[in-house]
N, C-alpha and C. Protein backbone atom coordinates (compact mmCIF):
# COMPACT_ATOMS: atom_id res chain seq x y z
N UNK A 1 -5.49 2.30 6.96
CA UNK A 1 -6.30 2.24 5.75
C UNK A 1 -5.64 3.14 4.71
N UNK A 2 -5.93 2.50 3.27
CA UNK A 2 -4.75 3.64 2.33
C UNK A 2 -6.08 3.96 1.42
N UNK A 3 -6.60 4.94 0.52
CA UNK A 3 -7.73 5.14 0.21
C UNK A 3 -6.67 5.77 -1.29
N UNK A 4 -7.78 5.05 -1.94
CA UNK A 4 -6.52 5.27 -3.22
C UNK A 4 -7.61 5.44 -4.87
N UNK A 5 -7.44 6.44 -5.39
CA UNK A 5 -8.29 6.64 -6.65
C UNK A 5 -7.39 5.57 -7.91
N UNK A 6 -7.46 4.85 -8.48
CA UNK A 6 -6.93 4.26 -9.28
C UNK A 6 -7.71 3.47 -10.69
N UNK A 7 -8.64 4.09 -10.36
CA UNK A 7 -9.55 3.79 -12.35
C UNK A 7 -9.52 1.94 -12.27
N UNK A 8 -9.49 0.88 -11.25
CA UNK A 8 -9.41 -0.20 -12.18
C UNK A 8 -7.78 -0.56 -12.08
N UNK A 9 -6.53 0.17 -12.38
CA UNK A 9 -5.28 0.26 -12.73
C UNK A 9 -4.74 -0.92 -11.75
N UNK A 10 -4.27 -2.28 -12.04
CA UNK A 10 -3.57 -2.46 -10.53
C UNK A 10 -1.73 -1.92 -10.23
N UNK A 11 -1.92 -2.11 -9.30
CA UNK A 11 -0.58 -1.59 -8.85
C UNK A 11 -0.31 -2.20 -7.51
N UNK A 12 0.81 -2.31 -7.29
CA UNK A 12 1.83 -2.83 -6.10
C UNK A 12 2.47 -1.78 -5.32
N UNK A 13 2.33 -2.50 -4.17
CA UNK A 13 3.01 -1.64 -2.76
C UNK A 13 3.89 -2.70 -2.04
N UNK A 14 5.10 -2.14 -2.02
CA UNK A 14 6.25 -2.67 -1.66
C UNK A 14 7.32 -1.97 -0.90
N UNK A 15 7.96 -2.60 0.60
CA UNK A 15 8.42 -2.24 1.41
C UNK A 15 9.99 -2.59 1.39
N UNK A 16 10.68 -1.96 2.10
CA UNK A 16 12.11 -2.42 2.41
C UNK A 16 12.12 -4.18 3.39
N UNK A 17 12.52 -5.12 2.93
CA UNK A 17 12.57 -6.68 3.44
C UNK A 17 13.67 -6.64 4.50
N UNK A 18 14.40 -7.80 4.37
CA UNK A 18 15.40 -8.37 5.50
C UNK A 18 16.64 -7.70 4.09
N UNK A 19 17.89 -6.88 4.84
CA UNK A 19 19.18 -6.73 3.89
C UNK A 19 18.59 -6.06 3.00
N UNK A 20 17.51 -5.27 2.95
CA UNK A 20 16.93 -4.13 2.17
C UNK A 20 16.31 -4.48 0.96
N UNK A 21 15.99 -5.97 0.88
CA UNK A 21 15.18 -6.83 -0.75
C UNK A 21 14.00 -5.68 -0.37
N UNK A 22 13.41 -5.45 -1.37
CA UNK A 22 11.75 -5.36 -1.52
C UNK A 22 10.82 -6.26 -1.17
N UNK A 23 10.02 -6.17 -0.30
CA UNK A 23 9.09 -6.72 -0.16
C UNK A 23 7.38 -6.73 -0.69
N UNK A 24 7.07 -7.27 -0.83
CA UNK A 24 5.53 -7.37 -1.57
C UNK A 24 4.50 -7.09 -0.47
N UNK A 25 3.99 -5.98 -0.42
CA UNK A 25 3.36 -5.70 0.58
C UNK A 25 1.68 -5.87 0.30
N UNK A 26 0.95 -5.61 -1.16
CA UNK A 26 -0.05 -5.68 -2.04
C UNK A 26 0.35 -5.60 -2.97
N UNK A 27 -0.75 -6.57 -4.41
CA UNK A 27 -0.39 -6.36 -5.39
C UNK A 27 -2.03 -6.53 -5.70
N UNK A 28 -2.32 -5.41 -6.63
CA UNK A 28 -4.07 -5.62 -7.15
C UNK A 28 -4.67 -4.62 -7.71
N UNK A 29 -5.93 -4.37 -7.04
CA UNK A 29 -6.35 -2.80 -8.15
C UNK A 29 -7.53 -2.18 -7.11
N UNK A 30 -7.63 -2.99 -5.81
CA UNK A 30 -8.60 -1.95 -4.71
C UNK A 30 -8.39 -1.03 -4.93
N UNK A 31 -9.51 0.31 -4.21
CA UNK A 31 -8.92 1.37 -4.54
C UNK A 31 -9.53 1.60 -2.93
N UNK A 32 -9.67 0.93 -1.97
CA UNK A 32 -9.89 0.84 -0.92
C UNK A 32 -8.80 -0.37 0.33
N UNK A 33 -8.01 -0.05 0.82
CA UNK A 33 -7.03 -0.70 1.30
C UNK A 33 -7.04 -0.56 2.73
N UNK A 34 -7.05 -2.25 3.76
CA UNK A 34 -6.91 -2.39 4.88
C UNK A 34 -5.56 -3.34 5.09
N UNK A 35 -4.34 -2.62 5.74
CA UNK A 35 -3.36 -3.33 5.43
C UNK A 35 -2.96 -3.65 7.60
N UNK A 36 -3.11 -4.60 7.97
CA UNK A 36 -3.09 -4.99 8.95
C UNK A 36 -1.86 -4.68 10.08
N UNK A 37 -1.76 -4.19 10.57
CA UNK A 37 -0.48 -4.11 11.88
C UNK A 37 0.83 -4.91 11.20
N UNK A 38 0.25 -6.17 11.49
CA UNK A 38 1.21 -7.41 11.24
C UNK A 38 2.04 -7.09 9.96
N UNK A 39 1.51 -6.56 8.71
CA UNK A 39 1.83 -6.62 7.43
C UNK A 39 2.85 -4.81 7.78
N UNK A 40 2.28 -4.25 8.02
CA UNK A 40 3.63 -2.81 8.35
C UNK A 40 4.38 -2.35 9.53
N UNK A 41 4.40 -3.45 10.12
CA UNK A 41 5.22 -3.78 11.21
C UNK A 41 6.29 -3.18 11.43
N UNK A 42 6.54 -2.02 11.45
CA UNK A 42 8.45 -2.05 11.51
C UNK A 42 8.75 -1.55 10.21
N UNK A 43 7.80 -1.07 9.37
CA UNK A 43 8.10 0.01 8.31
C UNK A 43 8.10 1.52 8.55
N UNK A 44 8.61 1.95 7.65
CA UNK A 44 9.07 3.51 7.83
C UNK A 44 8.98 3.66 6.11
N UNK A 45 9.12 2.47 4.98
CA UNK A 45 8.40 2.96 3.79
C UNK A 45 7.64 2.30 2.85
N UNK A 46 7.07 3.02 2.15
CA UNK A 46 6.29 2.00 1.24
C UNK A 46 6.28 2.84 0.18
N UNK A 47 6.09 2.08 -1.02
CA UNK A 47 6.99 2.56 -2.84
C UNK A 47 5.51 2.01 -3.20
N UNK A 48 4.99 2.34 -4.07
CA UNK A 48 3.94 2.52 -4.71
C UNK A 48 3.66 2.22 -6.13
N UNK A 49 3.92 1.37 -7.07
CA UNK A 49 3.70 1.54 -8.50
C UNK A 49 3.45 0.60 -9.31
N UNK A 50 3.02 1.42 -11.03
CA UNK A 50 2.18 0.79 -11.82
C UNK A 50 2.66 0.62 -12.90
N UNK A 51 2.18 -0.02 -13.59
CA UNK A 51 2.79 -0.24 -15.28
C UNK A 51 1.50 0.27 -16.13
N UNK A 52 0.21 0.27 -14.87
CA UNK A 52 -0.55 1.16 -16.42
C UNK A 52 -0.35 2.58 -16.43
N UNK A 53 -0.97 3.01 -17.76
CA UNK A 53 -1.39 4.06 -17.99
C UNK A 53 -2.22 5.07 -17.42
N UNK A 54 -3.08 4.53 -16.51
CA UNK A 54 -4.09 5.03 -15.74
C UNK A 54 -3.08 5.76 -14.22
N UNK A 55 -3.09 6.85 -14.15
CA UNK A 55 -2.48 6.78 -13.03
C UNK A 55 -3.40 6.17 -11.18
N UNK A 56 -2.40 6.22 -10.79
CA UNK A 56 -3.07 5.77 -9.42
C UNK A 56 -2.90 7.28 -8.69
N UNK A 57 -3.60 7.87 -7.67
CA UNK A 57 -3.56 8.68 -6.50
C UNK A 57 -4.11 7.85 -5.54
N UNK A 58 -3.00 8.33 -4.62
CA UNK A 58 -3.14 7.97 -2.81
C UNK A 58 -3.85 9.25 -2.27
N UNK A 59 -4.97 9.44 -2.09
CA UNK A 59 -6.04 10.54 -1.20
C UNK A 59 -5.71 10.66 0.49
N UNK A 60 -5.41 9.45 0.81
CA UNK A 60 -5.42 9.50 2.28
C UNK A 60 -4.66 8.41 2.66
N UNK A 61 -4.09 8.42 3.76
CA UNK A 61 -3.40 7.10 4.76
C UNK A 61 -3.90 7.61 6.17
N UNK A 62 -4.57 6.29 6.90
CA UNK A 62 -5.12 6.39 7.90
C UNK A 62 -4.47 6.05 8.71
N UNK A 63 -4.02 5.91 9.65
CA UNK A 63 -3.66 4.64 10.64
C UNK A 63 -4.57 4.90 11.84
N UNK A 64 -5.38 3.47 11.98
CA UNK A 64 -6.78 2.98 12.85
C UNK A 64 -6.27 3.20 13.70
N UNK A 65 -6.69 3.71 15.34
CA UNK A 65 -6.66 3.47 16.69
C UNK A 65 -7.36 2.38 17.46
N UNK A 66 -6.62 1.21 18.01
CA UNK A 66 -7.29 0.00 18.69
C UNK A 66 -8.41 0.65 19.37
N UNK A 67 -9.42 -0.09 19.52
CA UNK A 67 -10.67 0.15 20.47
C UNK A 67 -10.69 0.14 21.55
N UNK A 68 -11.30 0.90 22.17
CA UNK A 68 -11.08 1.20 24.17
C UNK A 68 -12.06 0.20 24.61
């Protein structure tokens, strides 16, 4: 889970792809984020950014523990 203050602002999160392209990981303006196993699979980063004015803050990154 990525918990993110962002006013409204959208912004994109984007990962290293196949041969190091960027990948599109989200693009929007939640400021509440559930990003699935499947989708950060085998990442080690994620780039963060906006074109508005409003800045965005990241408060927290969770990563869920499967259920017993």
């Amino acid at each position: 889970m990525i918990f993110i203050k962002n006013d409204g602002a959208n912004f994109t999160i984007t990962a290293p792809g196949k041969e190091g392209k960027p990948q599109m990981v989200y693009s929007g303006s939640d400021s509440y984020l559930g990003l699935g196993d499947s989708k950060l699979k085998n990442m080690s980063k994620l780039t963060f950014s906006t074109e508005s004015k409003q800045p965005v803050r990241i408060y927290e990154l969770v990563k869920l523990q499967p259920a017993n």
